[in-house]
N, C-alpha and C. Protein backbone atom coordinates (compact mmCIF):
# COMPACT_ATOMS: atom_id res chain seq x y z
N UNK A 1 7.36 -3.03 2.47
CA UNK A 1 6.41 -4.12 2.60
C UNK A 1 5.67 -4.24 1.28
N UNK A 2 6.02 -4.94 0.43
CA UNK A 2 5.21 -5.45 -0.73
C UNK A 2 4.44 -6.81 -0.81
N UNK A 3 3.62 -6.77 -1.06
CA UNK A 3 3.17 -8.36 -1.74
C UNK A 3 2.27 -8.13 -3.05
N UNK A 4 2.61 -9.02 -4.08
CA UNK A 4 1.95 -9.03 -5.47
C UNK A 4 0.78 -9.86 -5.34
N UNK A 5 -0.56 -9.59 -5.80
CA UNK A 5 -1.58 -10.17 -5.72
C UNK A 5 -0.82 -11.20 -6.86
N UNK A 6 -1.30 -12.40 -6.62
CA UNK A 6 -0.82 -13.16 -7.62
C UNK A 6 -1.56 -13.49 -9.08
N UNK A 7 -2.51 -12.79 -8.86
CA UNK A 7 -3.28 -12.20 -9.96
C UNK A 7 -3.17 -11.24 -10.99
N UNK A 8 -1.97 -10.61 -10.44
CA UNK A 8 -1.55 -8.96 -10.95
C UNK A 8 -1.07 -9.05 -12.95
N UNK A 9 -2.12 -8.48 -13.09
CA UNK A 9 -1.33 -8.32 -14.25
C UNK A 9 -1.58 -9.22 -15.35
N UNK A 10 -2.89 -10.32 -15.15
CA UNK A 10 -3.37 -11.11 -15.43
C UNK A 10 -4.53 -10.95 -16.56
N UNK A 11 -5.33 -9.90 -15.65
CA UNK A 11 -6.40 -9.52 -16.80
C UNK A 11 -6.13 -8.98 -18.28
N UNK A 12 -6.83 -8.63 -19.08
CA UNK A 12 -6.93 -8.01 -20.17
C UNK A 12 -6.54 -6.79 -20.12
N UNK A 13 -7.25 -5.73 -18.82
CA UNK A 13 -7.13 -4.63 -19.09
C UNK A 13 -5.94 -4.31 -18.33
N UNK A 14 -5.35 -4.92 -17.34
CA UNK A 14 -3.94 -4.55 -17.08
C UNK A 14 -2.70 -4.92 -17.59
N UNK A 15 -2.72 -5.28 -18.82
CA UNK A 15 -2.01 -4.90 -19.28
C UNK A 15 -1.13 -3.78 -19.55
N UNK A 16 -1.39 -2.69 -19.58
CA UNK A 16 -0.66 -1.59 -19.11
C UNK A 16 -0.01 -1.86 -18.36
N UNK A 17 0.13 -2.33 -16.92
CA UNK A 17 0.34 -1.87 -16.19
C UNK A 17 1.67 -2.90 -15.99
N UNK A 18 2.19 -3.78 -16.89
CA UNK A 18 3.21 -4.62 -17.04
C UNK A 18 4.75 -4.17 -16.33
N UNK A 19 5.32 -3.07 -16.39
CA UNK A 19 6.24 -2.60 -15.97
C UNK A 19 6.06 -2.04 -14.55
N UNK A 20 5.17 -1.47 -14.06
CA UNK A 20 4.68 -1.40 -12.66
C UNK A 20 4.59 -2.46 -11.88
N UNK A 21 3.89 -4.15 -12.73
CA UNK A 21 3.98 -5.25 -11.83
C UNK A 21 5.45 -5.47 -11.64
N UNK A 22 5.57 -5.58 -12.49
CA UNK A 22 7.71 -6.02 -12.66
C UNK A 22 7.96 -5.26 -11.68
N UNK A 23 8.09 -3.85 -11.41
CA UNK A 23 8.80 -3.61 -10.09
C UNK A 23 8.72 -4.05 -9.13
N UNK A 24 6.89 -3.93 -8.67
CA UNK A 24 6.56 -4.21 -7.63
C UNK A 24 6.89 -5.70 -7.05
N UNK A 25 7.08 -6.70 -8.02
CA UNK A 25 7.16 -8.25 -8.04
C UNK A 25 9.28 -8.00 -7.78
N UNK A 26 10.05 -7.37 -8.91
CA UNK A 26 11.63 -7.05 -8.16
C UNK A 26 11.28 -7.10 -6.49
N UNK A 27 10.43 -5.47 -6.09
CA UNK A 27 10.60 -5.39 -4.41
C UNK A 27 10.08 -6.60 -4.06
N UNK A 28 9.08 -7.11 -4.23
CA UNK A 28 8.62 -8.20 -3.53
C UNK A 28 9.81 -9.58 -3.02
N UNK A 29 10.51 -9.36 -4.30
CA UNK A 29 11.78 -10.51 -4.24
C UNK A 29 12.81 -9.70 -3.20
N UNK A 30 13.05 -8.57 -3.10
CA UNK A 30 14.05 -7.89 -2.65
C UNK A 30 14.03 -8.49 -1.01
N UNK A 31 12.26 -7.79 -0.60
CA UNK A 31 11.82 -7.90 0.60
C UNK A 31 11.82 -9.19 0.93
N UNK A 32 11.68 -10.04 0.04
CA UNK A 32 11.23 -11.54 0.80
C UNK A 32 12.73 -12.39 1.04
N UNK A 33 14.01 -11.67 0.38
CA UNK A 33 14.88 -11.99 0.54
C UNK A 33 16.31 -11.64 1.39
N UNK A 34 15.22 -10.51 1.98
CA UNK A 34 16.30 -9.49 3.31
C UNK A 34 15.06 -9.72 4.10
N UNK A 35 14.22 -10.39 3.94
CA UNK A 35 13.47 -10.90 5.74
C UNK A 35 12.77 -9.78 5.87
N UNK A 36 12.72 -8.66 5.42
CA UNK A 36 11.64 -7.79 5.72
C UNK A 36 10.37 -7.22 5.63
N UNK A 37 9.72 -6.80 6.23
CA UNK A 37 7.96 -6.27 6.53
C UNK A 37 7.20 -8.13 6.40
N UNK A 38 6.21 -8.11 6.12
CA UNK A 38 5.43 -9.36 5.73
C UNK A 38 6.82 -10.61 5.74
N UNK A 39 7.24 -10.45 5.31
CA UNK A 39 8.73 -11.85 5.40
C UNK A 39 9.59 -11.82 6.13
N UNK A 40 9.60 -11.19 7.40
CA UNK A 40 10.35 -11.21 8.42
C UNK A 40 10.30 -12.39 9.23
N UNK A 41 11.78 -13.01 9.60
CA UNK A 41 11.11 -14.56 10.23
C UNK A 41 11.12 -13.78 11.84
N UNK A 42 12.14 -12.66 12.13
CA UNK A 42 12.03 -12.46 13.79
C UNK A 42 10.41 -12.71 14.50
N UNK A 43 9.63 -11.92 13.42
CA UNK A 43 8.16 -11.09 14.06
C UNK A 43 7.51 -11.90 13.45
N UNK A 44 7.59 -13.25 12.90
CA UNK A 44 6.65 -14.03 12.01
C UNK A 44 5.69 -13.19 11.16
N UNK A 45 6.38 -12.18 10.39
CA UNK A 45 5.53 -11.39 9.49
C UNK A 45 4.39 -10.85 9.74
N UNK A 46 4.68 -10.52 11.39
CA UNK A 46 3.82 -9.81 11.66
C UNK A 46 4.13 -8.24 11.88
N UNK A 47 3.09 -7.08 11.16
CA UNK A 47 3.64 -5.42 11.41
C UNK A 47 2.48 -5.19 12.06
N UNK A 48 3.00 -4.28 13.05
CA UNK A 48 2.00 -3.37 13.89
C UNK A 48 1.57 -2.57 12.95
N UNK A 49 0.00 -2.39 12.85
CA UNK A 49 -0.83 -1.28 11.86
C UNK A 49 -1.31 -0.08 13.03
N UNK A 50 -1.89 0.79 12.53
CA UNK A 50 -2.30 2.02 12.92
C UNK A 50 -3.14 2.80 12.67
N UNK A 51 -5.02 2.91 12.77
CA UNK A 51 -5.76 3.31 11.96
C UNK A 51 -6.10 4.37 13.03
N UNK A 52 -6.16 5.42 12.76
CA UNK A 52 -6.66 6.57 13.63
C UNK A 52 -7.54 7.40 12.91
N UNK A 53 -9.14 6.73 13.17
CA UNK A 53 -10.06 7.68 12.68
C UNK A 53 -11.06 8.82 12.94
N UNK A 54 -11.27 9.47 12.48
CA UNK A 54 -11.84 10.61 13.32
C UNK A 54 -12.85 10.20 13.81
N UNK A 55 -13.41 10.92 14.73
CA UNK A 55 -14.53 10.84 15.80
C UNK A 55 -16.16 10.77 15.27
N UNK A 56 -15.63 11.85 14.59
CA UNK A 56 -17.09 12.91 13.76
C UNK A 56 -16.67 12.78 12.05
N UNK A 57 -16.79 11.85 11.46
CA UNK A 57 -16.16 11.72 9.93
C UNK A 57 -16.90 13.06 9.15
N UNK A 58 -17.96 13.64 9.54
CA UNK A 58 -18.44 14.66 8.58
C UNK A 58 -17.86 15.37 9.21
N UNK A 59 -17.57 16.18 10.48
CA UNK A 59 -16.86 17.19 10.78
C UNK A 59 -15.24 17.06 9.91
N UNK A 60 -14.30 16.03 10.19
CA UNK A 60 -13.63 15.40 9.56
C UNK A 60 -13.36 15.94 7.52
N UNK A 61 -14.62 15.41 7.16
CA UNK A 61 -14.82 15.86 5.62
C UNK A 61 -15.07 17.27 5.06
N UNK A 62 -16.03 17.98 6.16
CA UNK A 62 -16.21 19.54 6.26
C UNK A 62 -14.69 20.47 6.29
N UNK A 63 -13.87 19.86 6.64
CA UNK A 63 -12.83 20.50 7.09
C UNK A 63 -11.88 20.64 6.04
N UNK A 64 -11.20 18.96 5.43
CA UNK A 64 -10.89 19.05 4.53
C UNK A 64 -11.13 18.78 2.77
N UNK A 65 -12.37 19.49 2.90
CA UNK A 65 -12.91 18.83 1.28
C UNK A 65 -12.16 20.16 0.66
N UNK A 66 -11.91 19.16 -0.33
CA UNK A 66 -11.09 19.91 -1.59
C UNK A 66 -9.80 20.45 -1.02
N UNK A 67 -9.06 19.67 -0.24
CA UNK A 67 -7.90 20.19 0.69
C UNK A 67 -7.20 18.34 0.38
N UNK A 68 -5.78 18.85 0.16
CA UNK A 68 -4.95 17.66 -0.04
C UNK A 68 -4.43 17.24 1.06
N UNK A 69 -4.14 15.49 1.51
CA UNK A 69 -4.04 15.03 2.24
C UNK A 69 -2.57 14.09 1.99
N UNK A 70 -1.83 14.49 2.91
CA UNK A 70 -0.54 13.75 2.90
C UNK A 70 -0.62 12.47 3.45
N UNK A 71 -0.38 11.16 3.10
CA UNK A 71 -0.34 10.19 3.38
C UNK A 71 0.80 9.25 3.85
N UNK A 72 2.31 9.93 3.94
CA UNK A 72 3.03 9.72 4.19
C UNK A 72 3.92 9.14 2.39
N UNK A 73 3.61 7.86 1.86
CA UNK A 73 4.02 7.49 0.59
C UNK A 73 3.18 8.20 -0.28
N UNK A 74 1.42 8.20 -0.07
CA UNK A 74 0.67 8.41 -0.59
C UNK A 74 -0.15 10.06 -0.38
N UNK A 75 -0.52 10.86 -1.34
CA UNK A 75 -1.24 11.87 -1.14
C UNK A 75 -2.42 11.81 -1.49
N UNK A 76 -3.91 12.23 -0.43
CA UNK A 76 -5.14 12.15 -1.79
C UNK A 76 -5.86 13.27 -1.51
N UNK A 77 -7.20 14.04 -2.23
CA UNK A 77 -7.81 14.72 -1.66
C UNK A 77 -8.70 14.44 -1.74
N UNK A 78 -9.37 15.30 -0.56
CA UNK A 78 -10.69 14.85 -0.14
C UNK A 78 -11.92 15.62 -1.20
């Protein structure tokens, strides 16, 4: 599931980041052209999301500060 802000890559300071938009803008074409995530015509581009947050966010933060967090694509720590 990609989509390019259509802004991307626009400013001054992202410049850098020129070869990162290019990919992301390739998948974007890839996806929008095999019908999938956001461009799916079955589900009218619609995806089921999933936010499961803790109860007690400081118990939550107590637990894992300074402990790495798998995100599935993404890792971060707390």
């Amino acid at each position: 599931m990609v989509k390019v802000r259509d802004d991307a890559g626009k400013r001054e300071e992202q410049s850098q980041y020129e070869e990162l938009i290019g990919r992301l803008q390739a998948l974007e074409a890839k996806a929008r052209s095999e019908g999938k995530g956001v461009w799916s015509t079955t589900d009218n581009g619609q995806i089921e999301g999933r936010n499961d947050y803790p109860t007690d966010m400081a118990a939550f933060l107590q637990e894992w500060k300074g402990k790495q967090i798998d995100g599935g694509l993404s890792s971060f720590e707390c």
